[in-house]
PDB file of N, CA and C in Angstrom:
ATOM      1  N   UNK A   1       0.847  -1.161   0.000  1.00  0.00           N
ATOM      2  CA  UNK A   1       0.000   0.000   0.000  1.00  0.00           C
ATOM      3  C   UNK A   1       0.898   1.229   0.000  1.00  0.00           C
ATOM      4  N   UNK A   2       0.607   2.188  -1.049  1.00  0.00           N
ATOM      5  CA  UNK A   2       1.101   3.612  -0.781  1.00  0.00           C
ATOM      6  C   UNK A   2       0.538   4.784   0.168  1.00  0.00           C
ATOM      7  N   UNK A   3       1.143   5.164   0.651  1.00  0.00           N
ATOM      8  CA  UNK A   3       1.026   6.581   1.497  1.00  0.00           C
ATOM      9  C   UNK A   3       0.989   8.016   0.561  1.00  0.00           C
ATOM     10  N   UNK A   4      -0.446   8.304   0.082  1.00  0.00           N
ATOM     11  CA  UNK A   4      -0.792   9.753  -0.079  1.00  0.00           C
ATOM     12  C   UNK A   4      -1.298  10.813   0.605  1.00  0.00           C
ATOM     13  N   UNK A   5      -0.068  11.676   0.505  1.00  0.00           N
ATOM     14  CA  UNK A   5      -0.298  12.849   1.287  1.00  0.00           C
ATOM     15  C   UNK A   5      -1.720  13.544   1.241  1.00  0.00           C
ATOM     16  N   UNK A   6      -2.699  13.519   2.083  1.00  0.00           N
ATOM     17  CA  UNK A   6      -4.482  14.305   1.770  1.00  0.00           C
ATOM     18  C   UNK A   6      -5.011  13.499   1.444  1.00  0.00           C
ATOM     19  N   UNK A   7      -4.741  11.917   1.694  1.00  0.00           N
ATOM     20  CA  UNK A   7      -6.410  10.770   1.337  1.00  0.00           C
ATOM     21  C   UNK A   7      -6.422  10.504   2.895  1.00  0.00           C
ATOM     22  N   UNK A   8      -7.656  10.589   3.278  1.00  0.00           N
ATOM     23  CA  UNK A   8      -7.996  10.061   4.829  1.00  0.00           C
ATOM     24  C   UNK A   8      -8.010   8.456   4.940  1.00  0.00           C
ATOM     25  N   UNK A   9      -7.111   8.416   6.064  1.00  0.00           N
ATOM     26  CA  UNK A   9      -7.013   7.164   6.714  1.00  0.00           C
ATOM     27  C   UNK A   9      -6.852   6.942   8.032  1.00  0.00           C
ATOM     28  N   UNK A  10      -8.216   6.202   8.260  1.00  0.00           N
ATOM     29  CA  UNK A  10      -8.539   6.423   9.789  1.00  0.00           C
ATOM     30  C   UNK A  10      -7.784   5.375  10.725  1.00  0.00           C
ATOM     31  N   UNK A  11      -6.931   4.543  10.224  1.00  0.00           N
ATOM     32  CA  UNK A  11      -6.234   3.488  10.891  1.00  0.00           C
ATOM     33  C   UNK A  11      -6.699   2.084  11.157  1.00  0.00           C
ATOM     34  N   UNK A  12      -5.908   1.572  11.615  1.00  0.00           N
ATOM     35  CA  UNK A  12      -6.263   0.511  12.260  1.00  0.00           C
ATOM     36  C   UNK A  12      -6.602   0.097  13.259  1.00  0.00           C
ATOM     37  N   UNK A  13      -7.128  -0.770  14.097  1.00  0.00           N
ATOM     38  CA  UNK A  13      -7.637  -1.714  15.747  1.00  0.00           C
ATOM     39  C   UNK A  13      -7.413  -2.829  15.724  1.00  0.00           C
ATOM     40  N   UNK A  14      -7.011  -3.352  17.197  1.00  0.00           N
ATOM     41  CA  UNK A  14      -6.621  -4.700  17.450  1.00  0.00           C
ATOM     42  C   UNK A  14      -7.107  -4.545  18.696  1.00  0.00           C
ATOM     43  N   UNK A  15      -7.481  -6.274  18.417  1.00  0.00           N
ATOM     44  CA  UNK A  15      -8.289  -7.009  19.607  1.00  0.00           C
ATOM     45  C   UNK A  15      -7.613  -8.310  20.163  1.00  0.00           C
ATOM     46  N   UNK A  16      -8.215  -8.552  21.431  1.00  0.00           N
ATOM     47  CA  UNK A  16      -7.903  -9.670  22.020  1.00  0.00           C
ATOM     48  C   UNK A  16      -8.562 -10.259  22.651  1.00  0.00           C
ATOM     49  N   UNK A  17      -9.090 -12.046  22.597  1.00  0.00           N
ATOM     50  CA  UNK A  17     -10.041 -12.402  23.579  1.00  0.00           C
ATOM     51  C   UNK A  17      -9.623 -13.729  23.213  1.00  0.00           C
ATOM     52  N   UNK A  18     -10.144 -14.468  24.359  1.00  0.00           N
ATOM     53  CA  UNK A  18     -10.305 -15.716  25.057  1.00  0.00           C
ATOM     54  C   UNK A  18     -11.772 -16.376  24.182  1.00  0.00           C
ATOM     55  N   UNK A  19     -11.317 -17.648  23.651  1.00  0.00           N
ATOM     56  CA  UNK A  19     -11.922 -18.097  22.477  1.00  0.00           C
ATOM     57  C   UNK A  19     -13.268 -18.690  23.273  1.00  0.00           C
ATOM     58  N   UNK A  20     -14.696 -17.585  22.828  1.00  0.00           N
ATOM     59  CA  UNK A  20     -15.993 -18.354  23.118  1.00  0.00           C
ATOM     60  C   UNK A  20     -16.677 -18.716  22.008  1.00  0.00           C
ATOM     61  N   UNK A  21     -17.095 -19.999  21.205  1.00  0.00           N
ATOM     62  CA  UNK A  21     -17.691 -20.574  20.440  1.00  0.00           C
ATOM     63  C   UNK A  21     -19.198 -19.938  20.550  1.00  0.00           C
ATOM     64  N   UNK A  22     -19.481 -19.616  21.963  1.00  0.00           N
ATOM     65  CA  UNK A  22     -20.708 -18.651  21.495  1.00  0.00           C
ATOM     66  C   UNK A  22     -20.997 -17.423  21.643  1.00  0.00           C
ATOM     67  N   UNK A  23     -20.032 -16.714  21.524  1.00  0.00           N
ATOM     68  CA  UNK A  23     -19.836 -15.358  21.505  1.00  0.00           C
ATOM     69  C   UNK A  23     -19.976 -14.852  20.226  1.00  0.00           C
ATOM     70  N   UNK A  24     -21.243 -14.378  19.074  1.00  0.00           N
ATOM     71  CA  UNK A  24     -21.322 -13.611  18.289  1.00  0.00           C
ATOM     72  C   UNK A  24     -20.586 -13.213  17.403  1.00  0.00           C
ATOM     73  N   UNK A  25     -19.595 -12.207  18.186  1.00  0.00           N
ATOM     74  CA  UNK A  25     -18.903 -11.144  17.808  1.00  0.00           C
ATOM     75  C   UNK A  25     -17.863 -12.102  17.187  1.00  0.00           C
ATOM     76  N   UNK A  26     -17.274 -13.287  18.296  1.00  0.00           N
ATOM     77  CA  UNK A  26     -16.066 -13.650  17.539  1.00  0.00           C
ATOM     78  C   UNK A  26     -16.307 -14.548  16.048  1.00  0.00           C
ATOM     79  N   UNK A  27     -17.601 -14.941  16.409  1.00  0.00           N
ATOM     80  CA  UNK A  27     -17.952 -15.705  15.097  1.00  0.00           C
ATOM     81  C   UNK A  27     -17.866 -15.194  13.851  1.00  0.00           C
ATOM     82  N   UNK A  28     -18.693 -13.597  13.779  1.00  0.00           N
ATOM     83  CA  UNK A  28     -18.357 -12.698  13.117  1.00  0.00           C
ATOM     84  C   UNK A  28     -17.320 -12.266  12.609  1.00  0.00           C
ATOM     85  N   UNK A  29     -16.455 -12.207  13.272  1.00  0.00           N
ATOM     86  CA  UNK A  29     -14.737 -11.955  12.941  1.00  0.00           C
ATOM     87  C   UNK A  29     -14.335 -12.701  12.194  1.00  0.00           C
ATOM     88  N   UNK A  30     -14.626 -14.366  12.637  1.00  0.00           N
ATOM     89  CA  UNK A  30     -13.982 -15.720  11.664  1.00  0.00           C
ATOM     90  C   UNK A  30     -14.766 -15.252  10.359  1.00  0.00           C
ATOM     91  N   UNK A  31     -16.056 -15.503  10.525  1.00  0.00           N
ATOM     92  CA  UNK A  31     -16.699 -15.032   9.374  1.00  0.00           C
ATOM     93  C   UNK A  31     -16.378 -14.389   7.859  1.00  0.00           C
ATOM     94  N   UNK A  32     -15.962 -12.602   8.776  1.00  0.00           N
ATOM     95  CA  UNK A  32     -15.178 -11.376   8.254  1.00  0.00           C
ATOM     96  C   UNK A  32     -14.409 -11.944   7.474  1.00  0.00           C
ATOM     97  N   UNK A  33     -13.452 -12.923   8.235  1.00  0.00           N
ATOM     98  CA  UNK A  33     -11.696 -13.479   7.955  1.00  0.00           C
ATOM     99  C   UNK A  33     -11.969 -14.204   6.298  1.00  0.00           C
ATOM    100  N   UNK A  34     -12.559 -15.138   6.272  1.00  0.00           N
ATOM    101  CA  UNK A  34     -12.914 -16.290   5.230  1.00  0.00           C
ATOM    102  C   UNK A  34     -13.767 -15.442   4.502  1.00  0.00           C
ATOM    103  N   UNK A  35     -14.371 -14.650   4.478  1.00  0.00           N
ATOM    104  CA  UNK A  35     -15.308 -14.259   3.486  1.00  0.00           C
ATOM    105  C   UNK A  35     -14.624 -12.961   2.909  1.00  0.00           C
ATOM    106  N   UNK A  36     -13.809 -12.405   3.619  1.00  0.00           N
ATOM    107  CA  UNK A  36     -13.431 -11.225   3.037  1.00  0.00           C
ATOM    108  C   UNK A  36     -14.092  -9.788   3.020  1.00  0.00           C
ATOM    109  N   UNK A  37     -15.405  -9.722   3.884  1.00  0.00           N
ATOM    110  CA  UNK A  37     -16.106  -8.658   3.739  1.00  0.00           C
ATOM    111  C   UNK A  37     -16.266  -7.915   4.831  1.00  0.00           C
ATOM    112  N   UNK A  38     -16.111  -7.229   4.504  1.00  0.00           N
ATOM    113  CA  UNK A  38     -15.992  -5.429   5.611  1.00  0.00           C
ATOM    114  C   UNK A  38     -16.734  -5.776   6.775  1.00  0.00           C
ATOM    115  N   UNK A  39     -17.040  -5.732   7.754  1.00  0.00           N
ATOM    116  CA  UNK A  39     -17.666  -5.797   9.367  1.00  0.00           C
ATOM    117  C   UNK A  39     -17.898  -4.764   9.967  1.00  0.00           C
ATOM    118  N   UNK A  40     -19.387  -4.196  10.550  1.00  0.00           N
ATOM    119  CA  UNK A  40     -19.582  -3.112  11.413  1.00  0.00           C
ATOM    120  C   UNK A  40     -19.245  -3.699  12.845  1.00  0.00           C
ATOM    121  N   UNK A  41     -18.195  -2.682  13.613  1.00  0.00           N
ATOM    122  CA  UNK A  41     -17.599  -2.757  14.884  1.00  0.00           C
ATOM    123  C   UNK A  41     -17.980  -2.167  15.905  1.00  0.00           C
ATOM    124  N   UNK A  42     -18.558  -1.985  16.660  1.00  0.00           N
ATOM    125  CA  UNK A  42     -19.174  -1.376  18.007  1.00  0.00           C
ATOM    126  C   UNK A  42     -18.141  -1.441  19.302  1.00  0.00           C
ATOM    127  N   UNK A  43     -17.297  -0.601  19.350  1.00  0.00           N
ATOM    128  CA  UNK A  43     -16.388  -0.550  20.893  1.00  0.00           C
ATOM    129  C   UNK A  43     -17.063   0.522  21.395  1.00  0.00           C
ATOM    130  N   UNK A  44     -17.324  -0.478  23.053  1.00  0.00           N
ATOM    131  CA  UNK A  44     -17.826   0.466  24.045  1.00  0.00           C
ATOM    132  C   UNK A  44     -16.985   0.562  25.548  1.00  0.00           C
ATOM    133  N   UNK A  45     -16.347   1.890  25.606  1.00  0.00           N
ATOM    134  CA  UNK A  45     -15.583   2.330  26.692  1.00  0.00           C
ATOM    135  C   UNK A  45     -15.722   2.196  28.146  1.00  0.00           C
ATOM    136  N   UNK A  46     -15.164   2.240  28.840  1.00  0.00           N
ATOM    137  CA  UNK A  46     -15.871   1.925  29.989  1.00  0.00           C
ATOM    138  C   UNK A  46     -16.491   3.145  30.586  1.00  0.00           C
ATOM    139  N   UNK A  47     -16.107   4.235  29.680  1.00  0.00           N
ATOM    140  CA  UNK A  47     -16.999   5.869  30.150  1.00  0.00           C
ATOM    141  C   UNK A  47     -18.538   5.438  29.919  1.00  0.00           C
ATOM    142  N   UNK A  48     -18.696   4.417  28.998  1.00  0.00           N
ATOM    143  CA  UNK A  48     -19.887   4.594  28.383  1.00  0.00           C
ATOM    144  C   UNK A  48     -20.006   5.388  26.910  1.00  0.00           C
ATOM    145  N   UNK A  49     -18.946   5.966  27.013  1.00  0.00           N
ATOM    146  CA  UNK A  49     -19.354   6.448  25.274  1.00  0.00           C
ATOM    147  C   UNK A  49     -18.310   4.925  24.460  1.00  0.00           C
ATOM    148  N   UNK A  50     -19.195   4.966  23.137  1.00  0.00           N
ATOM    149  CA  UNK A  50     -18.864   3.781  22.115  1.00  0.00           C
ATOM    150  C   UNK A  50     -18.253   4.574  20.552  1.00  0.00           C
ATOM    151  N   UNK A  51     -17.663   3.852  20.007  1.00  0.00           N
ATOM    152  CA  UNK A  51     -17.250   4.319  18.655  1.00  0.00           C
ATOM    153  C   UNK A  51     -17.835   3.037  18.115  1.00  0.00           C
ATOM    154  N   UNK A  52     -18.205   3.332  16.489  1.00  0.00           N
ATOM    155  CA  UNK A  52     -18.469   2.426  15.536  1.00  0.00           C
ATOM    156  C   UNK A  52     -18.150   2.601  14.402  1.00  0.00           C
ATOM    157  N   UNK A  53     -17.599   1.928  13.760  1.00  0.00           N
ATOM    158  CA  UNK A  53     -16.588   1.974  12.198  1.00  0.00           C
ATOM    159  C   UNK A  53     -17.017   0.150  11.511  1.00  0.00           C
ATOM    160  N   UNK A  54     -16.412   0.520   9.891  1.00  0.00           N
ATOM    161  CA  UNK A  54     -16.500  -0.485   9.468  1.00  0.00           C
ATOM    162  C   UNK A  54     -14.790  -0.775   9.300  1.00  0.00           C
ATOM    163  N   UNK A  55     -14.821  -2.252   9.164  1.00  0.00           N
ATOM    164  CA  UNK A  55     -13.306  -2.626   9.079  1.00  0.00           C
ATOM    165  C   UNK A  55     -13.223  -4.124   8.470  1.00  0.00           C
ATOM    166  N   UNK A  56     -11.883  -4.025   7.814  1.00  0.00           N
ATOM    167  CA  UNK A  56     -12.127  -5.516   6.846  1.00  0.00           C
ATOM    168  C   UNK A  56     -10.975  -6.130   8.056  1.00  0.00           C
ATOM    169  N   UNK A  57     -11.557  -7.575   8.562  1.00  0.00           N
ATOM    170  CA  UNK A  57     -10.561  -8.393   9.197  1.00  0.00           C
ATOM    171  C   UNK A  57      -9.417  -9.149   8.599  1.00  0.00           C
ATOM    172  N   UNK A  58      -7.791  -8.681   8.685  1.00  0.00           N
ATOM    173  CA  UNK A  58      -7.153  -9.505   7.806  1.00  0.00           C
ATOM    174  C   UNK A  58      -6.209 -10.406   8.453  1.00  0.00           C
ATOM    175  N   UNK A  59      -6.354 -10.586   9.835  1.00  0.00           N
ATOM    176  CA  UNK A  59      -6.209 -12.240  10.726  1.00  0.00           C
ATOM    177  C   UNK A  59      -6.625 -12.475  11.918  1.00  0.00           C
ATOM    178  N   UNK A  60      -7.039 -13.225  12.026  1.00  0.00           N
ATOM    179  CA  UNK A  60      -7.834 -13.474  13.305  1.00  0.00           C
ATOM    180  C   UNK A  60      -6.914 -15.195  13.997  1.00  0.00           C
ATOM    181  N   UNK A  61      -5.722 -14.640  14.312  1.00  0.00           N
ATOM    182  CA  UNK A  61      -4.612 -15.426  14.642  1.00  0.00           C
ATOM    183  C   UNK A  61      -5.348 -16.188  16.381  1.00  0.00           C
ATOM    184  N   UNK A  62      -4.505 -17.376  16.528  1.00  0.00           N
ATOM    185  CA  UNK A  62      -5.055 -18.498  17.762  1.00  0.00           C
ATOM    186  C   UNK A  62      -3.747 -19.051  18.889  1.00  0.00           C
ATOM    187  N   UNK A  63      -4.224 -18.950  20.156  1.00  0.00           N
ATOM    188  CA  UNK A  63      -2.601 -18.838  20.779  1.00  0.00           C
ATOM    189  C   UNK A  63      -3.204 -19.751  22.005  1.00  0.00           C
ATOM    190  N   UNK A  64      -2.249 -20.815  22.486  1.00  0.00           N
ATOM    191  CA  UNK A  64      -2.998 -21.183  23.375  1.00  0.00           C
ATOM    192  C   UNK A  64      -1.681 -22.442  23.819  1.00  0.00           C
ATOM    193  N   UNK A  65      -1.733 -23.057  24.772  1.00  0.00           N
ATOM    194  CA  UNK A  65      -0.761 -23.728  25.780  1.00  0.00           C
ATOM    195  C   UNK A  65      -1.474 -24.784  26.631  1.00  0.00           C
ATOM    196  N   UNK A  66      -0.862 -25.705  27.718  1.00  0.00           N
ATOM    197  CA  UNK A  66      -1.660 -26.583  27.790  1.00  0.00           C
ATOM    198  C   UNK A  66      -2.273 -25.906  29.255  1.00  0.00           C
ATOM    199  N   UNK A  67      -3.123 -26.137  30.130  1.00  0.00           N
ATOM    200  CA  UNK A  67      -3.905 -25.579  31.000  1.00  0.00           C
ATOM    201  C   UNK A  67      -3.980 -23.943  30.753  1.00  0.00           C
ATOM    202  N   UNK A  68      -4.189 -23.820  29.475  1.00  0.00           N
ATOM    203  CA  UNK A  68      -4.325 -22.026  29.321  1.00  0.00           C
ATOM    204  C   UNK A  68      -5.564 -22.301  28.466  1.00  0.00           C
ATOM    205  N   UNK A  69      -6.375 -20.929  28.396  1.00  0.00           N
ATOM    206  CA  UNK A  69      -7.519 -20.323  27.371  1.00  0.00           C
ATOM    207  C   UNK A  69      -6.845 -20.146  26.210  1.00  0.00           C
ATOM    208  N   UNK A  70      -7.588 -21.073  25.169  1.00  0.00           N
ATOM    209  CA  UNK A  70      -7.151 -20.192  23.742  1.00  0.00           C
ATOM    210  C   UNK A  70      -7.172 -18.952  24.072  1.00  0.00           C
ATOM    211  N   UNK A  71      -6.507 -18.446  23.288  1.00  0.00           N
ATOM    212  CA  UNK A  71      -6.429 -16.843  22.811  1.00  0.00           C
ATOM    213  C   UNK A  71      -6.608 -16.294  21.368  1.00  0.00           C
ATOM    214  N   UNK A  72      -7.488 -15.528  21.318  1.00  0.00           N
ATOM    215  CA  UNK A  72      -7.497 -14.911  19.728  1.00  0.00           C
ATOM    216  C   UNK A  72      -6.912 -13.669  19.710  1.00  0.00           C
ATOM    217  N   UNK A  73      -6.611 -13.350  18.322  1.00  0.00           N
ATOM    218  CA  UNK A  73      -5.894 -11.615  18.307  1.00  0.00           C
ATOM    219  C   UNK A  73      -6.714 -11.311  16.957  1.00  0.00           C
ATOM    220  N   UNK A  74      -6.683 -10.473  16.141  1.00  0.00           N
ATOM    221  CA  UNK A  74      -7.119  -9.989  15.305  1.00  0.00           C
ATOM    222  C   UNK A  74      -6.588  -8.219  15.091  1.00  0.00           C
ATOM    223  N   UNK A  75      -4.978  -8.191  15.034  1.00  0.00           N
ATOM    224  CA  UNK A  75      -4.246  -6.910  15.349  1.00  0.00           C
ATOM    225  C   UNK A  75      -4.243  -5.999  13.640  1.00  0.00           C
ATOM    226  N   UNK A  76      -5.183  -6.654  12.899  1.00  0.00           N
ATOM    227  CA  UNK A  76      -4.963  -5.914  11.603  1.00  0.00           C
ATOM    228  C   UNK A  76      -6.328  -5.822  10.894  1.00  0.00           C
ATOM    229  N   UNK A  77      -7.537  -4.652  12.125  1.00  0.00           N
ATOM    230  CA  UNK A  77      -8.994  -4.570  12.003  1.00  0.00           C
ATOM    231  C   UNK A  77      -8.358  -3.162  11.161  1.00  0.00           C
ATOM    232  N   UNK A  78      -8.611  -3.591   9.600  1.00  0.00           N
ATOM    233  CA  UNK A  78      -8.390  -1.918   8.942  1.00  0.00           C
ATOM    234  C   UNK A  78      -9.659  -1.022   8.932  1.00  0.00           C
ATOM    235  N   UNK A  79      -9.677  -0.326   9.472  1.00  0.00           N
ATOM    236  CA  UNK A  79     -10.877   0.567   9.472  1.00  0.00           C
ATOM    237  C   UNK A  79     -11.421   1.229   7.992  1.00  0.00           C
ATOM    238  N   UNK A  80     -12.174   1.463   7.681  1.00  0.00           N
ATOM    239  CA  UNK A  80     -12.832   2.046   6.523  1.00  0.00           C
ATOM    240  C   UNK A  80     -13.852   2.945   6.465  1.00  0.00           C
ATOM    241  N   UNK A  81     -13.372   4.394   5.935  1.00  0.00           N
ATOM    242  CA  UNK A  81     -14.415   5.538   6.192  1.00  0.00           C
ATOM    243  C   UNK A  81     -13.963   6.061   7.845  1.00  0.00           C
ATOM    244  N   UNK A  82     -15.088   6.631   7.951  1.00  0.00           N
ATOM    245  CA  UNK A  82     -15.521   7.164   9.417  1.00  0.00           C
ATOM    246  C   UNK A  82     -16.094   6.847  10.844  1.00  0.00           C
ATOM    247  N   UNK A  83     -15.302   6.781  11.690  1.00  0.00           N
ATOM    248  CA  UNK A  83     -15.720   6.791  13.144  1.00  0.00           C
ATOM    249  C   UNK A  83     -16.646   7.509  13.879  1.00  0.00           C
ATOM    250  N   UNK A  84     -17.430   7.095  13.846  1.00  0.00           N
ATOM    251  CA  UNK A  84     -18.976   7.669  14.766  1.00  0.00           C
ATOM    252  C   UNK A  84     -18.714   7.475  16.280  1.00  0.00           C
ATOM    253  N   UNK A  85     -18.505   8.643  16.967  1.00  0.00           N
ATOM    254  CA  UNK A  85     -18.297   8.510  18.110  1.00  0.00           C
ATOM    255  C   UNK A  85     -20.314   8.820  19.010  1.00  0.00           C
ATOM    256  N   UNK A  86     -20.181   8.246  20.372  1.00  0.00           N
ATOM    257  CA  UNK A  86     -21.210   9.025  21.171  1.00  0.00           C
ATOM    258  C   UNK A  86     -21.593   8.473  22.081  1.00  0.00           C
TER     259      UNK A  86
END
């Protein structure tokens, strides 16, 4: 990817969690991963205010040891467009 000076780019997000088979969100992510298609993201702060962006997932990597919780990462959520804060 090139870097042009005056095109907006809102960055990237990375996540981390402890692998729940029925947790939604992470399903969604695998989902994102294999299908290739953009994902609406909802982070909510512990102020209570939330941001929401769309972002294409490009790994949703697995870490785990013996008496430990899987672990997921997903450190390359590229954001796309605009962040709605409130």
């Amino acid at each position: 990817m090139e870097f042009i000076l005056g095109l907006f780019d809102p960055g990237a997000f990375a996540i981390e969690v402890d692998q729940d088979n029925s947790d939604a969100g992470q399903m969604d992510l695998m989902t994102a991963l294999v299908t290739g298609l953009a994902k609406s993201f909802k982070l909510q702060l512990t102020n209570g205010n939330t941001a929401t962006f769309i972002a294409d997932v490009k790994k949703f990597n697995s870490q785990g040891a013996v008496d430990q919780a899987i672990r997921h990462s997903a450190p390359d959520l590229l954001i796309s467009g605009s962040i709605n804060w409130a």
